[in-house]
N, C-alpha and C. Protein backbone atom coordinates (compact mmCIF):
# COMPACT_ATOMS: atom_id res chain seq x y z
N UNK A 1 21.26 13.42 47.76
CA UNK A 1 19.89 13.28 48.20
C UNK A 1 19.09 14.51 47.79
N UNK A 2 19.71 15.66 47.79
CA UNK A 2 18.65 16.95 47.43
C UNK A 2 18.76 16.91 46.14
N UNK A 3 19.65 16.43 45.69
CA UNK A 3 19.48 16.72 43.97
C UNK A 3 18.38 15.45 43.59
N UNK A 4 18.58 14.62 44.15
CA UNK A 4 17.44 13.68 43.82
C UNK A 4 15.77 14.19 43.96
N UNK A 5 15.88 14.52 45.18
CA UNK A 5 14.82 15.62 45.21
C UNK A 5 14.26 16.79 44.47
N UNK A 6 15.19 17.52 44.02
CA UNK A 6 14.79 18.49 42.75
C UNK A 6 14.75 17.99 41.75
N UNK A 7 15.07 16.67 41.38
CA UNK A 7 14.71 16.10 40.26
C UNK A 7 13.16 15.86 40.34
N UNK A 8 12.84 15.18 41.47
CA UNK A 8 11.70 14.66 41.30
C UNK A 8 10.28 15.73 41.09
N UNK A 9 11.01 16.81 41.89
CA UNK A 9 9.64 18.18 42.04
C UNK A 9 9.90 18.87 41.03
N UNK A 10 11.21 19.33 40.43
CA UNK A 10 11.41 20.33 39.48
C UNK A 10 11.53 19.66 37.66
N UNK A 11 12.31 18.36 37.44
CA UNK A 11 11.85 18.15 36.21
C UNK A 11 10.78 17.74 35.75
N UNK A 12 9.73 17.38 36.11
CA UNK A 12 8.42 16.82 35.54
C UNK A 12 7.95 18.23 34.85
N UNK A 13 8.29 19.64 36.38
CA UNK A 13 7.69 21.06 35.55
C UNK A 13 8.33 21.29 33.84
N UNK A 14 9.80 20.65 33.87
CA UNK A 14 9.87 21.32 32.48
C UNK A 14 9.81 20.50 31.43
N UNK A 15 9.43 19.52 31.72
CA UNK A 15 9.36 18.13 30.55
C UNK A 15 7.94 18.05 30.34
N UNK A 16 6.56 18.10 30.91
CA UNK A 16 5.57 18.11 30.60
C UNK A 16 5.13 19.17 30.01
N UNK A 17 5.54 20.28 30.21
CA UNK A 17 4.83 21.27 29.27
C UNK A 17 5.55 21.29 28.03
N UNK A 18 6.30 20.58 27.96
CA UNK A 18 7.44 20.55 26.35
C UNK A 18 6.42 19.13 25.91
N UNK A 19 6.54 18.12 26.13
CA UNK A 19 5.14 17.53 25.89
C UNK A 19 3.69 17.84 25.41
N UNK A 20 3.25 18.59 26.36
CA UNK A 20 2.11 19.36 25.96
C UNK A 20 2.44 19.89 24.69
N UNK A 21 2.64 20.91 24.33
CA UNK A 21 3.21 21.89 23.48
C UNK A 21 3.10 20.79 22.20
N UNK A 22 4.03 20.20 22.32
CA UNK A 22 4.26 18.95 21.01
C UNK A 22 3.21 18.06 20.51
N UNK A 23 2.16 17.57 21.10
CA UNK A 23 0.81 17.37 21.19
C UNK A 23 -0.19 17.89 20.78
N UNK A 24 -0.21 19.28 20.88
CA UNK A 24 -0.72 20.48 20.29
C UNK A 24 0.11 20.95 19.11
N UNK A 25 1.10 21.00 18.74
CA UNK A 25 1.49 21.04 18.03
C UNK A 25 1.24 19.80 16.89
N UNK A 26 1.29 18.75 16.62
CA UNK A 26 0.60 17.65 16.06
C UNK A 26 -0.41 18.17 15.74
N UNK A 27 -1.14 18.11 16.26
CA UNK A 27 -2.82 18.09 16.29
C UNK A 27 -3.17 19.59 15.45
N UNK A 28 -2.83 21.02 15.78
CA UNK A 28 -2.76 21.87 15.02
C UNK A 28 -1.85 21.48 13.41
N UNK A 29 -0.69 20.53 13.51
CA UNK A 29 -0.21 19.94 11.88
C UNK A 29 -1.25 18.92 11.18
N UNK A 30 -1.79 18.48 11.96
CA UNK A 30 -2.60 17.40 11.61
C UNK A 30 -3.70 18.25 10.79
N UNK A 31 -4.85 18.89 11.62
CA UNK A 31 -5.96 19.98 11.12
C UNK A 31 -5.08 20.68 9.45
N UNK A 32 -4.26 20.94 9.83
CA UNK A 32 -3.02 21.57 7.95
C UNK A 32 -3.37 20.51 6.97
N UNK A 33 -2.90 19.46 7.68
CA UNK A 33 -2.68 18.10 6.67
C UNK A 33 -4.11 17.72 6.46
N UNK A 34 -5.08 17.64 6.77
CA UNK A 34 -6.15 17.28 6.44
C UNK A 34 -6.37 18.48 4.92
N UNK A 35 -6.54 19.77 5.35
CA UNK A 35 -6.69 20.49 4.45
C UNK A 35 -5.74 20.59 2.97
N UNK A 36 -5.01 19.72 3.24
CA UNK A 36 -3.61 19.66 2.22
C UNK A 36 -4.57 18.91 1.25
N UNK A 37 -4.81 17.80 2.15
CA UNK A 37 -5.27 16.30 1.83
C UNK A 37 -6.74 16.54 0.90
N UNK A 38 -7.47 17.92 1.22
CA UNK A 38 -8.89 17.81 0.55
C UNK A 38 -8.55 18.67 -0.73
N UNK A 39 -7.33 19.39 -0.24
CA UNK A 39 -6.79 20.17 -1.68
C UNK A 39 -6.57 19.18 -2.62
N UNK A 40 -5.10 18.16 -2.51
CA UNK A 40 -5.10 17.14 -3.58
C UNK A 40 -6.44 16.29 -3.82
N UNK A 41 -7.69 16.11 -3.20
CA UNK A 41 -8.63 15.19 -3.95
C UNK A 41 -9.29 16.29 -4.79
N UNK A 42 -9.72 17.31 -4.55
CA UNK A 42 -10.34 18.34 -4.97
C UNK A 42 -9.49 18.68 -6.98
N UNK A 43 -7.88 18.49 -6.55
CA UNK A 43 -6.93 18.77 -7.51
C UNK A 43 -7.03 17.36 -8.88
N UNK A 44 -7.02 15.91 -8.03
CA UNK A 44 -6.80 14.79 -8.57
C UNK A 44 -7.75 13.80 -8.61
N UNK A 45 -9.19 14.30 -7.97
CA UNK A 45 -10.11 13.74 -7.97
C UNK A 45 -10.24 12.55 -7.21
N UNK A 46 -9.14 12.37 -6.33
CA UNK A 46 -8.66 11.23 -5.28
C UNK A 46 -8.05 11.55 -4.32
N UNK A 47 -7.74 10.93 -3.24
CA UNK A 47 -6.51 11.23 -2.36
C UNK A 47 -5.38 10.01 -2.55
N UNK A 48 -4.21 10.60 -2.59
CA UNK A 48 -3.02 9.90 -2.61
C UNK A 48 -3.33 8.32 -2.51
N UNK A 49 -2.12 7.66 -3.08
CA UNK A 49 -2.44 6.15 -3.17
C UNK A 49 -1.64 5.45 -1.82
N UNK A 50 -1.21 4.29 -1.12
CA UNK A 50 -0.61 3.88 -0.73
C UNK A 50 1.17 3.89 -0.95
N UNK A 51 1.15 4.02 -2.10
CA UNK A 51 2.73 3.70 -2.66
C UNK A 51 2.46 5.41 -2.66
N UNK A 52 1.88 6.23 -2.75
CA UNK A 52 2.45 7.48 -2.99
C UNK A 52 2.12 7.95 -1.56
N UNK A 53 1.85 7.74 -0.78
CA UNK A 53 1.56 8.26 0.73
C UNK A 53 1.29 9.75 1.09
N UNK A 54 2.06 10.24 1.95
CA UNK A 54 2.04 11.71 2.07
C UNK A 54 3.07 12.20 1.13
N UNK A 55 3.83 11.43 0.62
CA UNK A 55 4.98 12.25 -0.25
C UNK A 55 4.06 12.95 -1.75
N UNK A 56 2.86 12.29 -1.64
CA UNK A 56 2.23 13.33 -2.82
C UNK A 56 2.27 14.51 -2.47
N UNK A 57 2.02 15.23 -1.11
CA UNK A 57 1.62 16.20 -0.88
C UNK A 57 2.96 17.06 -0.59
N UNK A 58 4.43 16.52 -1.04
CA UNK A 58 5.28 18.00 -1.47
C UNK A 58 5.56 18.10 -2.42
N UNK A 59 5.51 19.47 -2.72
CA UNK A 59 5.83 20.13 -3.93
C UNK A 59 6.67 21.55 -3.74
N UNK A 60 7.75 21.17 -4.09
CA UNK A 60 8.82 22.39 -3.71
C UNK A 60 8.57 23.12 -4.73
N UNK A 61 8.21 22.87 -5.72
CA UNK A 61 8.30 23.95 -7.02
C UNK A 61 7.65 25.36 -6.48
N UNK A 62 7.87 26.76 -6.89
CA UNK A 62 7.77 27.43 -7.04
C UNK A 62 6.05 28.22 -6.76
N UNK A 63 5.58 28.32 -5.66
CA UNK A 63 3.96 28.27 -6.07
C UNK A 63 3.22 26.76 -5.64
N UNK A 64 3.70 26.31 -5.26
CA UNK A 64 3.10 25.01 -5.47
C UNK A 64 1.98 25.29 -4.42
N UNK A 65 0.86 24.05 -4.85
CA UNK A 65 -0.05 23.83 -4.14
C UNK A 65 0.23 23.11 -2.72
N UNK A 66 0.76 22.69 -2.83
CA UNK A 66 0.93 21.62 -1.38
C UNK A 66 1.97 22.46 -0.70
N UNK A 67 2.68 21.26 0.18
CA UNK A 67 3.90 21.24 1.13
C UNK A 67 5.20 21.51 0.26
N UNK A 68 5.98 22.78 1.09
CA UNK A 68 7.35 22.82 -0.14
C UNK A 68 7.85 22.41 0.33
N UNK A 69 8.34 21.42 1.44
CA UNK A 69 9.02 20.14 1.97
C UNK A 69 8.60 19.31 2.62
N UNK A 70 9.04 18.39 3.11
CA UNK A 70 8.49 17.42 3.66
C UNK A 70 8.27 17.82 5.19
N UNK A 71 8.67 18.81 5.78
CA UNK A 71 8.20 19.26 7.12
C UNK A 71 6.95 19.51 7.24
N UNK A 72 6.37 19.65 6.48
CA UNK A 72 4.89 19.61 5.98
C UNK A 72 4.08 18.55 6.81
N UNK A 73 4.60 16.76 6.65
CA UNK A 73 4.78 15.97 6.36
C UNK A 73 4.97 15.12 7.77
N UNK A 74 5.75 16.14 8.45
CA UNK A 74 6.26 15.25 9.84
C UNK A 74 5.94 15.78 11.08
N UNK A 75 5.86 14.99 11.98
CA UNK A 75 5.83 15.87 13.27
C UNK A 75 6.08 16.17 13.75
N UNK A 76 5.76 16.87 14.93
CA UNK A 76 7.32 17.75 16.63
C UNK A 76 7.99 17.15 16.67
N UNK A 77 7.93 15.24 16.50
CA UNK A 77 9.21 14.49 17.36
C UNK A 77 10.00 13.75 15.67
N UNK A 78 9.83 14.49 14.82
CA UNK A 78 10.16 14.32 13.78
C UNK A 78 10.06 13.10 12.90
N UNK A 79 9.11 12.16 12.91
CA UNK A 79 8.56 11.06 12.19
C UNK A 79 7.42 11.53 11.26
N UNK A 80 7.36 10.64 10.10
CA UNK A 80 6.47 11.36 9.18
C UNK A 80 5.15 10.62 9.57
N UNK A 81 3.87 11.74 9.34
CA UNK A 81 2.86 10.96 10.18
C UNK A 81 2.41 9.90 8.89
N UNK A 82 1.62 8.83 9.89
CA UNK A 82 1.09 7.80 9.51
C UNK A 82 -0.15 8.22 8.39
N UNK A 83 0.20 7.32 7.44
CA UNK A 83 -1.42 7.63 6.57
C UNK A 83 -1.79 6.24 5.69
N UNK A 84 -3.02 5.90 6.06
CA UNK A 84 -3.83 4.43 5.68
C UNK A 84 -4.81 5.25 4.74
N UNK A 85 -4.74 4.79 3.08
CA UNK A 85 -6.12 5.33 2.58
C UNK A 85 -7.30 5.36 2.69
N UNK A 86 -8.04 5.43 2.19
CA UNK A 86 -9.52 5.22 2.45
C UNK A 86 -10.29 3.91 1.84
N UNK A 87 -10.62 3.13 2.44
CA UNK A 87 -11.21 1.87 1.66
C UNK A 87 -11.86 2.16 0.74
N UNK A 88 -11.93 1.38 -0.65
CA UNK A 88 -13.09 2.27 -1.67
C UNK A 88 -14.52 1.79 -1.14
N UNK A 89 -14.32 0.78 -0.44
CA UNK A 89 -16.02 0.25 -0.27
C UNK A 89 -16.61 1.35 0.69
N UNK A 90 -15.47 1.97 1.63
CA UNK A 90 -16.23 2.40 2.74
C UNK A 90 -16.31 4.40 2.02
N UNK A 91 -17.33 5.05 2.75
CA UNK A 91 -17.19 6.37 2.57
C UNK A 91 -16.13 7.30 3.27
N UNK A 92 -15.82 7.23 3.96
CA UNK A 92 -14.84 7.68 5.01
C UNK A 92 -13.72 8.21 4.02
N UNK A 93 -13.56 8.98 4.46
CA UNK A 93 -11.62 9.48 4.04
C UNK A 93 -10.45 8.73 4.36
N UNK A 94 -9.14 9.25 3.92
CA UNK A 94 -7.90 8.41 4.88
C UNK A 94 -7.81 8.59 6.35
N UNK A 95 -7.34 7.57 7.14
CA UNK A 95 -7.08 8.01 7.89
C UNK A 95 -5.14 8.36 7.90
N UNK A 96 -5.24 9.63 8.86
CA UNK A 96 -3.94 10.35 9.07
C UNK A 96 -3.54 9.93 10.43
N UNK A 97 -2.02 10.08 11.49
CA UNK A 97 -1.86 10.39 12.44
C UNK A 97 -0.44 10.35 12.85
N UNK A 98 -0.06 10.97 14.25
CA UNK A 98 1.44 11.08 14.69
C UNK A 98 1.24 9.66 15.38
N UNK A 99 2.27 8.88 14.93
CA UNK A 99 2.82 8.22 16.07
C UNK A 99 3.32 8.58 17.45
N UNK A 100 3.00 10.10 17.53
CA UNK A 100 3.65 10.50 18.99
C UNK A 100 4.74 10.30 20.02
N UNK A 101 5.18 10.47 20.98
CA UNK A 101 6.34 10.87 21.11
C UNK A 101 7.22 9.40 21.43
N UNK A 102 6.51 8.15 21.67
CA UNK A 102 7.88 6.98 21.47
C UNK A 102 7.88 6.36 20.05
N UNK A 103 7.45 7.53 18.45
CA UNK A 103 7.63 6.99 17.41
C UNK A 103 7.06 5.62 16.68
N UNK A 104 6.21 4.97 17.60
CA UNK A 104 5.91 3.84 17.28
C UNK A 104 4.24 3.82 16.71
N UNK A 105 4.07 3.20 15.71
CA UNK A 105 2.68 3.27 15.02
C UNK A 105 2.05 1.95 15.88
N UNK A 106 0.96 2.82 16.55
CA UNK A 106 0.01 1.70 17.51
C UNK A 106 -1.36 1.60 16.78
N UNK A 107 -1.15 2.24 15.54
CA UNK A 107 -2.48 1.91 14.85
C UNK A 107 -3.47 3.13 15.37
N UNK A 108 -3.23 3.91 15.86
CA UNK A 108 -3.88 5.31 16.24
C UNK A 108 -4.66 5.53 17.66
N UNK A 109 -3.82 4.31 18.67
CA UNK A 109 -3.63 4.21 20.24
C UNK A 109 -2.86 4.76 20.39
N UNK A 110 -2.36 3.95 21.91
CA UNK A 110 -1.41 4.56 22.90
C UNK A 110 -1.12 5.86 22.78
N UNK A 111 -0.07 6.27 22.60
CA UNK A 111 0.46 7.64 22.01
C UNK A 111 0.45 8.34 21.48
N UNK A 112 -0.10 7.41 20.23
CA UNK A 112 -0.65 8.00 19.04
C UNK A 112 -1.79 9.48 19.01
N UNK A 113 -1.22 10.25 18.39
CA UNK A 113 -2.25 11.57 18.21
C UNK A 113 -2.76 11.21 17.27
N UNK A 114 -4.05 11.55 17.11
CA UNK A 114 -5.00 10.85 16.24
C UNK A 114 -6.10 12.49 15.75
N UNK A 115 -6.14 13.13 14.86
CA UNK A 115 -7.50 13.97 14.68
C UNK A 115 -8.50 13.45 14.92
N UNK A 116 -9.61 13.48 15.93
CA UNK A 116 -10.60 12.45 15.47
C UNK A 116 -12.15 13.38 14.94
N UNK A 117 -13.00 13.32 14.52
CA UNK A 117 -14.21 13.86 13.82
C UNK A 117 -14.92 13.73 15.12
N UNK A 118 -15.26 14.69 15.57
CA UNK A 118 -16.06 15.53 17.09
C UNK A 118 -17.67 15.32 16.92
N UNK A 119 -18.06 15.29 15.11
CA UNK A 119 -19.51 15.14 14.83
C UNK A 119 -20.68 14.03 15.66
């Protein structure tokens, strides 16, 4: 019975701020990846295609412009984030995001960490 009890008062303290943290963490990878992302259009005059996804953006070589691995690429809970290009009709950029921490792509709900434009 008391251990049930310190479960209930004492783990939420150390599981939510490991949460937090990871969330923020995203979201500070995300703000990277955007800037990755304006490097390659700036570089290729486009951003990445569908079939080439975020894997355009490593480059282990030596110097490279981008990501020298794919950690670049993925997030705290280790899934690589989501990326939909940019429609050509529309002006908008790609959109990017973490599926967040139950891994599942909700389309840039539920869980989903999402950058969103504050403008």
């Amino acid at each position: 019975m008391l251990s049930t009890a310190l479960a209930v008062f004492i783990l939420p303290r150390f599981t939510t701020p490991t949460l937090y943290t990871k969330g923020s963490k995203a979201r500070q990878d995300l703000l990277v990846l955007s800037q990755v992302l304006e490097r390659f259009r700036a570089d290729h005059g486009r951003y990445p295609t569908q079939k080439e996804a975020l894997y355009a953006l490593v480059d282990p070589s030596p110097g490279g412009r981008y990501f020298p691995s794919r950690h670049g690429i993925t997030d705290p809970w280790g899934h690589i984030f989501i990326y939909q290009p940019s429609d050509p009709q529309q002006k908008s950029g790609p959109m990017f995001y973490s599926s967040g921490p139950n891994g599942i792509d909700e389309g840039g709900s539920g869980d989903d960490i999402v950058l969103r434009d504050e403008k």
